[in-house]
Protein backbone atom coordinates (compact mmCIF):
# COMPACT_ATOMS: atom_id res chain seq x y z
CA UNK A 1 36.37 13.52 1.12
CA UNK A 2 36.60 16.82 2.71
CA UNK A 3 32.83 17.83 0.75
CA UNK A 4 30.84 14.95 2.37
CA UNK A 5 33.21 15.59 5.66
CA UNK A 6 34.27 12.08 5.97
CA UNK A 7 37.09 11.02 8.57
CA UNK A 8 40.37 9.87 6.98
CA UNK A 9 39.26 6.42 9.69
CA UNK A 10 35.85 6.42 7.91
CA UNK A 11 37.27 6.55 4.49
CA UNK A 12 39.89 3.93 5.39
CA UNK A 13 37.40 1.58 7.07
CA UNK A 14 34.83 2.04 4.13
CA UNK A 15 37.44 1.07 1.50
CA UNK A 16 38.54 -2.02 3.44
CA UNK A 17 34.29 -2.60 3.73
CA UNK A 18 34.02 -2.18 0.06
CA UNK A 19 36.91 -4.14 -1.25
CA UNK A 20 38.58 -0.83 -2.30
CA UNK A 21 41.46 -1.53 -0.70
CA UNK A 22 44.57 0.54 0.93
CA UNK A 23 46.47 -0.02 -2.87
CA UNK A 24 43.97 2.46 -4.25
CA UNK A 25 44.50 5.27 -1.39
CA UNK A 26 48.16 4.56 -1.77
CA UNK A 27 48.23 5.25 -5.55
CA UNK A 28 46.02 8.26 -4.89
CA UNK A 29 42.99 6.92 -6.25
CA UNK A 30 39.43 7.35 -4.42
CA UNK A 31 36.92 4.82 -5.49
CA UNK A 32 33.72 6.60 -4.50
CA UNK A 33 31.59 4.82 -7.03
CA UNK A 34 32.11 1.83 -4.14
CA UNK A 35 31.78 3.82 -1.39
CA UNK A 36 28.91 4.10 0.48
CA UNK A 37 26.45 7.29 1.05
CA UNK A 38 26.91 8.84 4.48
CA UNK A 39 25.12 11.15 5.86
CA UNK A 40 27.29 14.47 7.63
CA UNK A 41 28.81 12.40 10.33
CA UNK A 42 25.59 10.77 11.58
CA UNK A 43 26.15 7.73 14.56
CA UNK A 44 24.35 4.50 13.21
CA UNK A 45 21.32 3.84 13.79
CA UNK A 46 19.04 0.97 12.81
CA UNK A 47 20.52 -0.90 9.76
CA UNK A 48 22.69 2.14 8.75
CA UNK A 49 24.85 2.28 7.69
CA UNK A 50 25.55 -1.18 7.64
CA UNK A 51 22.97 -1.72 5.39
CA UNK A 52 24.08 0.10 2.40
CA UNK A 53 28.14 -0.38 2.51
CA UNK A 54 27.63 -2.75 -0.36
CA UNK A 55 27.32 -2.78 -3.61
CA UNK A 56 23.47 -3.27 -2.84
CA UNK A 57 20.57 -2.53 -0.50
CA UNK A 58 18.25 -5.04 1.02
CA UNK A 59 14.31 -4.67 0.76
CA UNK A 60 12.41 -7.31 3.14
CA UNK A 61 8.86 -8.06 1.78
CA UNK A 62 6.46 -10.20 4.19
CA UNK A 63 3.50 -10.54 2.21
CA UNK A 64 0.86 -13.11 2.47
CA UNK A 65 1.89 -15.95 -0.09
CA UNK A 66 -1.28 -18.61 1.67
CA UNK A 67 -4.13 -17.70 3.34
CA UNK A 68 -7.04 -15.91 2.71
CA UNK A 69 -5.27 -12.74 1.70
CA UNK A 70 -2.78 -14.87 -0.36
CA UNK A 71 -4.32 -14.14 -4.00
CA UNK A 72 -3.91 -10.05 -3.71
CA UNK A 73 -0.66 -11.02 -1.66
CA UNK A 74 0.74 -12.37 -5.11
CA UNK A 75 -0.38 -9.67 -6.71
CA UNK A 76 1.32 -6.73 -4.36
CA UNK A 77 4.66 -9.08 -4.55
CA UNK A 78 4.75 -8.61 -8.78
CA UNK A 79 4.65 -4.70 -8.37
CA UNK A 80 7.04 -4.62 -6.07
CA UNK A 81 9.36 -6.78 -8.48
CA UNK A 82 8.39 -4.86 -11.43
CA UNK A 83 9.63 -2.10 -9.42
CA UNK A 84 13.35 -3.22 -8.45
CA UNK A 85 13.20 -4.31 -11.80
CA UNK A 86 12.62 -1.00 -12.97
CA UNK A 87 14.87 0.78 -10.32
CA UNK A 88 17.51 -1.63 -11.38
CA UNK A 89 17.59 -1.18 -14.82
CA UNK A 90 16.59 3.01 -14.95
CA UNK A 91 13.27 2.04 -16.46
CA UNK A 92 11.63 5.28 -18.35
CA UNK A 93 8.79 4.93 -15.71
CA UNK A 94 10.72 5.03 -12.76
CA UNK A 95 12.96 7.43 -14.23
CA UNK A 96 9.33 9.60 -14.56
CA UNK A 97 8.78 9.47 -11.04
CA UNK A 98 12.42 9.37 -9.56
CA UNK A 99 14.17 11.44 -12.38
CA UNK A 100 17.42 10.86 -10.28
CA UNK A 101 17.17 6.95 -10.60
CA UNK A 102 19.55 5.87 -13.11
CA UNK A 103 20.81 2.27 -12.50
CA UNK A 104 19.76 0.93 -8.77
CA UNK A 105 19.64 3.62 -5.64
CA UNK A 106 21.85 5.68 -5.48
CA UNK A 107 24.10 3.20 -7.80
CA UNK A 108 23.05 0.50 -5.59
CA UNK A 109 21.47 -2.31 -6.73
CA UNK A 110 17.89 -3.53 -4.87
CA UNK A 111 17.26 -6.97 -3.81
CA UNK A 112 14.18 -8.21 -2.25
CA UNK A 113 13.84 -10.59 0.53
CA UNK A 114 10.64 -12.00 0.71
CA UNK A 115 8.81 -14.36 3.88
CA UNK A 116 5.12 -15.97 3.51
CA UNK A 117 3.22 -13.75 6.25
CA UNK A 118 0.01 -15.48 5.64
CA UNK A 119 -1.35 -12.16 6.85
CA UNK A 120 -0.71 -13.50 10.49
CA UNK A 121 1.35 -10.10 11.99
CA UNK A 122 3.38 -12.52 14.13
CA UNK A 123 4.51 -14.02 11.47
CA UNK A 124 5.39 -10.95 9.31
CA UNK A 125 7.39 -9.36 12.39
CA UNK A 126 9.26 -12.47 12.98
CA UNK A 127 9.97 -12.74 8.94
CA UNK A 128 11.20 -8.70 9.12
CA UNK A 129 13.13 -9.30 12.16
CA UNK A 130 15.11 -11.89 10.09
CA UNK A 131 15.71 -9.67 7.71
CA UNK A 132 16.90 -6.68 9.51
CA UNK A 133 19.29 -9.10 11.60
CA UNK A 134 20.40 -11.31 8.71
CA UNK A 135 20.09 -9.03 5.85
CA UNK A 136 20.31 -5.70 7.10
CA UNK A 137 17.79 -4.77 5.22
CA UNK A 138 17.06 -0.88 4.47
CA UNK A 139 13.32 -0.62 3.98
CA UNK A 140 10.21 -3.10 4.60
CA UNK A 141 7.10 -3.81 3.01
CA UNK A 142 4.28 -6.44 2.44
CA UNK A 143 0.95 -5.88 4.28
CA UNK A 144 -1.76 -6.79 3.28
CA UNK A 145 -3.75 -6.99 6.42
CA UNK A 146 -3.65 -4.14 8.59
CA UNK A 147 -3.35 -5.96 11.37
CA UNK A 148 0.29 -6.75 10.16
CA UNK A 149 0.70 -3.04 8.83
CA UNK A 150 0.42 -1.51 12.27
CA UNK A 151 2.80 -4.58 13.78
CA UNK A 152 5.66 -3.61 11.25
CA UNK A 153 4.92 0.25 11.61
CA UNK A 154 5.63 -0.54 15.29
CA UNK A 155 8.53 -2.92 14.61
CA UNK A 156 9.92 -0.67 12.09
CA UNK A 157 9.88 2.48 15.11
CA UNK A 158 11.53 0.19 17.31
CA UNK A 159 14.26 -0.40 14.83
CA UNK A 160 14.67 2.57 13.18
CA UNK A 161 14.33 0.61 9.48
CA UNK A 162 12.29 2.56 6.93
CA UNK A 163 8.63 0.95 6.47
CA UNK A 164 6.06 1.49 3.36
CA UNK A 165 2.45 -0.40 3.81
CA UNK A 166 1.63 -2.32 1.11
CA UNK A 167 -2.18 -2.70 1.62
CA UNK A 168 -3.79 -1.22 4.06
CA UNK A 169 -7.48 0.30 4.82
CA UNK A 170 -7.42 0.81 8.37
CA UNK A 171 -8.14 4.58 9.77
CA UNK A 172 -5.63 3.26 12.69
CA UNK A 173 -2.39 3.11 10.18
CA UNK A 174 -1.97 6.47 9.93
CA UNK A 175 -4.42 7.54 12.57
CA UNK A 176 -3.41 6.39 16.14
CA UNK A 177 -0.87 4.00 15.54
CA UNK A 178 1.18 5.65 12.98
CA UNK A 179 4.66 6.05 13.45
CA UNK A 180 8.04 8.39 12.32
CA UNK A 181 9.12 5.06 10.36
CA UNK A 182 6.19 4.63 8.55
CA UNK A 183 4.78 5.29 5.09
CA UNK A 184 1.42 4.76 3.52
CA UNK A 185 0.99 5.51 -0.61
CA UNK A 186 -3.01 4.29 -0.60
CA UNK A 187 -5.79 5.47 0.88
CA UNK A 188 -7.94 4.12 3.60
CA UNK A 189 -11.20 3.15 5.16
CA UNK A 190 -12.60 6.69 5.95
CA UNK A 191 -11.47 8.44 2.57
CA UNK A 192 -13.30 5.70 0.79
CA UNK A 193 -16.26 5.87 2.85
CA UNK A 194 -16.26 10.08 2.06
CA UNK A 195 -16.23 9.11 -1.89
CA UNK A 196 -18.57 6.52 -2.39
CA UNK A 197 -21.21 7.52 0.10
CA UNK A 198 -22.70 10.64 -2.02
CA UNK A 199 -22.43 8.31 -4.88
CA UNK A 200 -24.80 5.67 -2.71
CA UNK A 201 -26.94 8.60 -1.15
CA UNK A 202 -27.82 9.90 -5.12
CA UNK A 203 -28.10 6.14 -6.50
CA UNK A 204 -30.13 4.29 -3.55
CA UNK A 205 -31.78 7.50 -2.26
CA UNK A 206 -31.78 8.76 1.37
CA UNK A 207 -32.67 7.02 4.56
CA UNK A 208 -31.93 3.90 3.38
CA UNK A 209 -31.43 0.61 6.01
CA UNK A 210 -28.00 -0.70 5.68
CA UNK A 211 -26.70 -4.41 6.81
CA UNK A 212 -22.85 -4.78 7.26
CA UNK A 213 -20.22 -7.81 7.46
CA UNK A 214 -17.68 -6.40 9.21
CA UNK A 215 -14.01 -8.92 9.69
CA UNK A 216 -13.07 -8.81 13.03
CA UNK A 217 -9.73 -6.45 13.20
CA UNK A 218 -8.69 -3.00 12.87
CA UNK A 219 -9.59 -2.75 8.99
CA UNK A 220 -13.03 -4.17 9.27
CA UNK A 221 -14.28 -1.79 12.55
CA UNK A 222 -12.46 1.18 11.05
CA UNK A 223 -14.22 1.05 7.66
CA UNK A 224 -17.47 -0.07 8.57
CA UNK A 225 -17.97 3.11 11.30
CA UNK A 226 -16.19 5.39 8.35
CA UNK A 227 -19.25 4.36 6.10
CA UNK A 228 -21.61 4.59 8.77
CA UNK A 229 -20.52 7.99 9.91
CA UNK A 230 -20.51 8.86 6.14
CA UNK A 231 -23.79 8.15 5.52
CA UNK A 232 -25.53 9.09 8.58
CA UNK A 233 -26.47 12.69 7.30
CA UNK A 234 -28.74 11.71 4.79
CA UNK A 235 -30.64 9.10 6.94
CA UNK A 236 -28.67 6.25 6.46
CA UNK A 237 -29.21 3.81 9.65
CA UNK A 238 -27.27 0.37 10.64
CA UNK A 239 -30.08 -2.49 11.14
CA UNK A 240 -27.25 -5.10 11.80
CA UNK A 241 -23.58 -5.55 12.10
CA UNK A 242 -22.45 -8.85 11.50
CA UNK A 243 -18.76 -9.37 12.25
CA UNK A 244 -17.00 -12.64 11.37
CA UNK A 245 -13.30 -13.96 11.97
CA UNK A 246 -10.53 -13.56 9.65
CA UNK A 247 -10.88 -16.57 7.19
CA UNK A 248 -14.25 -17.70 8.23
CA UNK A 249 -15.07 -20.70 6.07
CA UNK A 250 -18.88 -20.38 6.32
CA UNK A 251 -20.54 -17.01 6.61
CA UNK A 252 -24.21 -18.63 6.57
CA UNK A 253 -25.34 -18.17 10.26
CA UNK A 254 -24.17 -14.23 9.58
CA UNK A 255 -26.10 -14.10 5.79
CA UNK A 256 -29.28 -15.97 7.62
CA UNK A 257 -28.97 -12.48 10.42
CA UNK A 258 -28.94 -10.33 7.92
CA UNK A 259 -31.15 -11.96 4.97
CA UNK A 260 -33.94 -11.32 8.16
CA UNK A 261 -32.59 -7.82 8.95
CA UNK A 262 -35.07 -5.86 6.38
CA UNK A 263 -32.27 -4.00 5.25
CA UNK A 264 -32.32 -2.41 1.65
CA UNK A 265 -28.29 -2.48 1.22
CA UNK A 266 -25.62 -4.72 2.04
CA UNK A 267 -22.05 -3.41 2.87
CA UNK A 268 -19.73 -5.56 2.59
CA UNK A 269 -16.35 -4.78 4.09
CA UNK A 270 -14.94 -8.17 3.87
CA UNK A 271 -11.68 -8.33 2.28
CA UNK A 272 -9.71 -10.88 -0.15
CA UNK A 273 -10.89 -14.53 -0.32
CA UNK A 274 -13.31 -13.83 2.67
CA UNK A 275 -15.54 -10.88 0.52
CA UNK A 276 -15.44 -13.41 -2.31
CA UNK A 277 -16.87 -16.80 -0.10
CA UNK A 278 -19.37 -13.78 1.52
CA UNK A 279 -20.61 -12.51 -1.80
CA UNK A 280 -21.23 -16.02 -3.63
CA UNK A 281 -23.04 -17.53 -0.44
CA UNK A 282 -24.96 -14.10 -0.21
CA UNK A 283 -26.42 -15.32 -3.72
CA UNK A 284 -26.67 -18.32 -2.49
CA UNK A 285 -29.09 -17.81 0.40
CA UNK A 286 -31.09 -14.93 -1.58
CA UNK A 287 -29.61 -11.87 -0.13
CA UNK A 288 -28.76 -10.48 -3.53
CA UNK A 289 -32.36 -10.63 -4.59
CA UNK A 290 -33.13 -8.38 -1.60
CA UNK A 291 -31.03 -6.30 -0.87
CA UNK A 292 -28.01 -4.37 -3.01
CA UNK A 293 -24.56 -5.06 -2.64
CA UNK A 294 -22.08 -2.39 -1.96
CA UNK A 295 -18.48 -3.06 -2.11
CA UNK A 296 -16.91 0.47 -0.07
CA UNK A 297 -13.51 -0.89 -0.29
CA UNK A 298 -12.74 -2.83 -3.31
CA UNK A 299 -10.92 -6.06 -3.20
CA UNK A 300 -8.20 -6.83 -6.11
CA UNK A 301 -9.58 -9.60 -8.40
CA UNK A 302 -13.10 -9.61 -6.70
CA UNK A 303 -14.92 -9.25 -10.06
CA UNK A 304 -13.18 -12.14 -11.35
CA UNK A 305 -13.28 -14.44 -8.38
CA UNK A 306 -17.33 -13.85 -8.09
CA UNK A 307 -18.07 -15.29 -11.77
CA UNK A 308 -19.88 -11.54 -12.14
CA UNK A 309 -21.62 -11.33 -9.20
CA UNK A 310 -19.94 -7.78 -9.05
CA UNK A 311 -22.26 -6.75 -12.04
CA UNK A 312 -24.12 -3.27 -11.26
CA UNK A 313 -22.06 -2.95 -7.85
CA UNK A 314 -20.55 0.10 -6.58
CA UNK A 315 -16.98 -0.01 -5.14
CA UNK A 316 -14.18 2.24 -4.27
CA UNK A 317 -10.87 1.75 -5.00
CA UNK A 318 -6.68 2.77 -5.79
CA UNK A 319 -6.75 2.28 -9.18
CA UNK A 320 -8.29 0.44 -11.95
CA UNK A 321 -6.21 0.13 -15.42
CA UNK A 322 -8.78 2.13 -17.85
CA UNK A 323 -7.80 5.09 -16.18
CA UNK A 324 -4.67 5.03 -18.74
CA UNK A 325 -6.71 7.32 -20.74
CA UNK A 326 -6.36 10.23 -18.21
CA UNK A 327 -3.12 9.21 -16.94
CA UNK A 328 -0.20 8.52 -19.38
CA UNK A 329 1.68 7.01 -15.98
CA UNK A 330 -0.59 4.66 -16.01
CA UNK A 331 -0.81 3.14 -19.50
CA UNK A 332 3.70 3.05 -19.12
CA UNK A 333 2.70 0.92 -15.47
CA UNK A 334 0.12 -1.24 -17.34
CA UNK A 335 1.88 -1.88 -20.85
CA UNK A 336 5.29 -2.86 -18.81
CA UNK A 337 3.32 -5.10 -16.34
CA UNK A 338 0.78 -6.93 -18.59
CA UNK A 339 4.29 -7.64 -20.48
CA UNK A 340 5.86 -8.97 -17.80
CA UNK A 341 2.78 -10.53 -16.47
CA UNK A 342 0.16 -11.39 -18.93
CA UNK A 343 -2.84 -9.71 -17.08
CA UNK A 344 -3.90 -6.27 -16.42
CA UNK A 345 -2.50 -5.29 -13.32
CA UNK A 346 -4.96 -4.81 -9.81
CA UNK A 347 -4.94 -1.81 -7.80
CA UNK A 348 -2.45 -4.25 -4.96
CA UNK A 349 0.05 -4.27 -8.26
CA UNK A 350 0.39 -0.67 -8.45
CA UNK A 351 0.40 0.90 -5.34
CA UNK A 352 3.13 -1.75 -4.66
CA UNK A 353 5.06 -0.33 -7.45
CA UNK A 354 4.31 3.22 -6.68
CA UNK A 355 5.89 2.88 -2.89
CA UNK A 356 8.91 1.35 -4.11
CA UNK A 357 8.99 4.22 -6.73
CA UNK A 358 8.71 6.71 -3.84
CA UNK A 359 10.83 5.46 -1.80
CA UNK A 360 13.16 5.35 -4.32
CA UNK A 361 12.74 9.43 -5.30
CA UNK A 362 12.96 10.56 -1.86
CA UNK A 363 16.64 8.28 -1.62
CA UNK A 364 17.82 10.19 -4.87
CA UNK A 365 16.81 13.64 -2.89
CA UNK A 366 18.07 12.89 0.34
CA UNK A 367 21.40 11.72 -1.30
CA UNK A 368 21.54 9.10 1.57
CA UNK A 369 20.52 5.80 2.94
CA UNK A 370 20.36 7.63 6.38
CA UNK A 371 16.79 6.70 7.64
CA UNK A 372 16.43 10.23 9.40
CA UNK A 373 17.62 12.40 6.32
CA UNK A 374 15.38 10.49 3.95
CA UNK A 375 12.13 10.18 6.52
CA UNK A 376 12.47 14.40 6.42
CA UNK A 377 13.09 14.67 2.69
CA UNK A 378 9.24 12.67 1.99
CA UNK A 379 7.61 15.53 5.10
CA UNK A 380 8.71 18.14 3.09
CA UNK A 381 5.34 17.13 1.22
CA UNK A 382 6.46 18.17 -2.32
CA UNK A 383 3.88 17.19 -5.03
CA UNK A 384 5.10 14.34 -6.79
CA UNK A 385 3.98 11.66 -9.58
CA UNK A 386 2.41 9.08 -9.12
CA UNK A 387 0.39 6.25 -11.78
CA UNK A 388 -3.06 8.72 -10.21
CA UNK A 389 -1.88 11.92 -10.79
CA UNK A 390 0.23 14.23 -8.86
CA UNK A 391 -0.09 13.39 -5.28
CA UNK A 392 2.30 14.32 -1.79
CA UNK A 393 2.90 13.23 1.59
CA UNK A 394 1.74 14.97 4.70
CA UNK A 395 4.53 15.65 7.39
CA UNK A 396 2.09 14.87 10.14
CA UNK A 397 0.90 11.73 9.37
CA UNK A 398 3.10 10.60 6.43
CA UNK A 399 -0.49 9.41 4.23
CA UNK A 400 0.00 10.04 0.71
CA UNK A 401 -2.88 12.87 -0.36
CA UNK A 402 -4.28 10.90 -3.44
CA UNK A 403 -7.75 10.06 -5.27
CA UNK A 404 -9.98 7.99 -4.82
CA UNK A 405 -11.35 5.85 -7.77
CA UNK A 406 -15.14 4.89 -7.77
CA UNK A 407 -16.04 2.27 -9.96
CA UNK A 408 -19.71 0.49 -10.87
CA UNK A 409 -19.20 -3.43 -12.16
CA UNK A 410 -20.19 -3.64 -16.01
CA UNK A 411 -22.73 -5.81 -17.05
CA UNK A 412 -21.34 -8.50 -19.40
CA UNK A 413 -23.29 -7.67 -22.54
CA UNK A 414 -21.02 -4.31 -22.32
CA UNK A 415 -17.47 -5.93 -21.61
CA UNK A 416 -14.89 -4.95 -24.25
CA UNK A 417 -12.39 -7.83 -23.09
CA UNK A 418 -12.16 -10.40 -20.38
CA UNK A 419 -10.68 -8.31 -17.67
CA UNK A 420 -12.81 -5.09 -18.55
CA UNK A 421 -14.99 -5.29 -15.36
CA UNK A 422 -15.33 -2.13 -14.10
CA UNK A 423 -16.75 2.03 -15.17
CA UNK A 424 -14.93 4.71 -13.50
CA UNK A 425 -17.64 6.41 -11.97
CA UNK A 426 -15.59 8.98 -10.90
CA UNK A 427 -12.17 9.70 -9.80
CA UNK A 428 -11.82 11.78 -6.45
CA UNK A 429 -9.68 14.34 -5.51
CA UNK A 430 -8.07 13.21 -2.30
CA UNK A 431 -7.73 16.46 -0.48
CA UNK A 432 -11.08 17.35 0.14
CA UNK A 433 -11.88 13.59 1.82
CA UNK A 434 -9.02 12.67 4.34
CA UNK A 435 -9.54 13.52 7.92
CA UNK A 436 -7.35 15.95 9.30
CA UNK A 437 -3.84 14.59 10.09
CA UNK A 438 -5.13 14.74 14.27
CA UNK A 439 -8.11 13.39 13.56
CA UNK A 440 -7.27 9.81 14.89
CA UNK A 441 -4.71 10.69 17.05
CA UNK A 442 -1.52 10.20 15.10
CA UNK A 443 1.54 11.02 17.21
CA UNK A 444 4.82 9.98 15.02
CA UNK A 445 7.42 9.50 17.87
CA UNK A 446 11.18 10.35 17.32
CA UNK A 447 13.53 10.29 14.37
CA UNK A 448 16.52 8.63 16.40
């Protein structure tokens, strides 16, 4: 008691909180493996400590379970259960990447709450909000869109309740509307655009005409000028921009544009089921014989949802599972997860799994729940595993400095199994292709 300086009133209150009860004071017993973790005297703030007086800790995951998004959606939600799994049970994986994770959190067990977003942020706020209220939950996650990433990194400010993205490729996430309470593992529209575009530039040549299908929010703008202003060195030049709603049924009128446009690439930024109905009516109306099809930010299942329309196209993306042979991190997250699952996991799946994991290390460290003391202990930007490598955090932005994975869709004739779709081109070191943490204006705000 006197070590972690807690009040004789905070011990007594905790023990009542706990179901210790005043018999165990009174026979001299102190039943810290129920207790809570404080932090030295701290006031509470958001869902602490509240939150983690139990015997478990809340996790609220608004993901999109319908929608256009919905198919990567599922996908995100199985690594993040693999993960509590794994926390839950001291996993040797976890254990790899949070050596102090033995059985739960800091002995706590994780449970997940999980809402249907539908990728609508509304819906996702309204869904956290339960949770915090209800639940007093101790850390969010489920974007997919990043439209509903920046509305939880702002709702997760306001209420001081620890948030990692899920998915999320917008510049703005980390860039101009990131926030103290906010965490992103992958990497994002303009670090893509840095790797793949000398890859395009030596493949396709220089002063090439490029069309673009752009979706109409922060994601789709972001990474659309991040290729442009990638390319635009070696001659590259924009002959149309065609930028279609979220969950546009029918992308025909836009495909007509841009089967005129005399461009000799296609970029297609489109994302979940919307790049797949793009990419199969693109075939449809001819585009494909025209033009090539670039992919800069690779969606999750793509190559199987095209029927191999994805065959001889470049993408970027977070991970693909045949980098097990460089990674042993990797072949542990894809052994335990085809297990569970039956299918090689997508790049949603484990950067899922590596946030939780994360978050999960930098709770061991901190050796507290308090939001404040465990925000710090991830800007101390220590290198730290991850299923890519060895990666870290930067304090002034709180993106996770990782690679970037470049892949080029196999033909079929050279597919080993059913889900071997992709070569690793090349695997990127992250460090040299992230803007600077200023570069899009990133101000984090307060702690408390």
């Amino acid at each position: 008691m006197t070590a972690n300086r807690h009040s004789r009133r905070d011990f007594l209150r905790q023990a009542v909180a706990t179901g210790a009860g005043v018999g165990a004071l009174s026979t001299g017993l102190t039943p810290f493996m129920a207790m809570p973790v404080w932090a030295k005297d701290e006031p509470p703030i958001g869902t602490w400590p509240a939150g983690s007086q139990g015997s478990s800790v809340g996790i609220g995951v608004a993901v999109p379970r319908t929608g256009t998004y919905a198919v990567q959606g599922e996908d995100e939600l199985k690594g993040w259960e693999l993960a509590v799994e794994h926390i839950n049970s001291g996993h040797e994986l976890m254990k790899k990447i949070s050596p102090k994770t033995t059985k739960g959190v800091l002995g706590k067990e994780a449970k997940l709450y999980v809402a249907d977003s539908a990728a609508k942020p509304n819906d996702a706020v309204q869904a956290e909000q339960r949770f915090i209220t209800e639940n007093k939950v101790v850390l969010m996650t489920g974007s997919t869109s990043s439209a509903v990433a920046v509305a939880l990194n702002k709702l997760a400010q306001r209420e001081k309740v620890l948030y990692v993205t899920g998915i999320s490729g917008s510049n703005d996430t980390t860039g101009k509307d990131c926030v103290r309470y906010g965490f992103r593992q992958n990497f994002f529209g303009q670090t893509a655009a840095a790797a793949i575009a000398p890859v395009l530039v030596k493949q396709f040549g220089k002063n090439k005409k490029a069309a673009y299908m752009t979706p109409d929010y922060t994601y789709g703008h972001t990474v659309t000028k991040a290729v442009q202003d990638a390319t635009k060195a070696d001659g590259w030049t924009t002959v149309t921009n065609q930028v279609s709603p979220l969950g546009a049924p029918d992308f025909s009128s836009y495909l007509l544009n841009i089967a005129n446009s005399g461009a000799d690439v296609l970029i297609n930024v489109n994302w979940g089921h919307d790049a797949v109905l793009s990419i199969q009516q693109a075939k449809q109306f001819g585009v494909l014989d025209k033009m090539k099809l670039v992919v800069p930010y690779q969606v999750p299942f793509l190559a199987r949802e095209t029927g191999g329309l994805m065959q001889g196209v470049y993408a970027a993306t977070d991970y693909w599972w045949t980098i097990e042979d460089k990674y042993p991190l990797a072949k542990l997250f894809n052994a335990a997860f085809e297990k569970k699952y039956n299918y090689k996991p997508e790049w949603g799946a484990a950067n899922a799994y590596v946030s939780f994991a994360h978050w999960a290390r930098m709770v061991e460290e901190a050796g507290t729940f308090y939001p404040p003391t465990v925000i710090k202990t991830y800007e101390k930007g220590e290198t730290i595993p991850s299923l890519v490598g060895d990666v870290h955090y930067r304090p002034e932005d709180h993106q996770c400095i990782r690679p970037v994975i470049i892949v080029k869709g196999k033909m079929q004739k050279d597919m080993k199994g059913k889900e071997d779709y992709y070569d690793i081109i090349e695997i990127v070191p992250g460090e040299g292709l992230m803007q600077k943490p200023d570069a899009f204006g990133c101000k984090l705000g307060d702690y408390t």
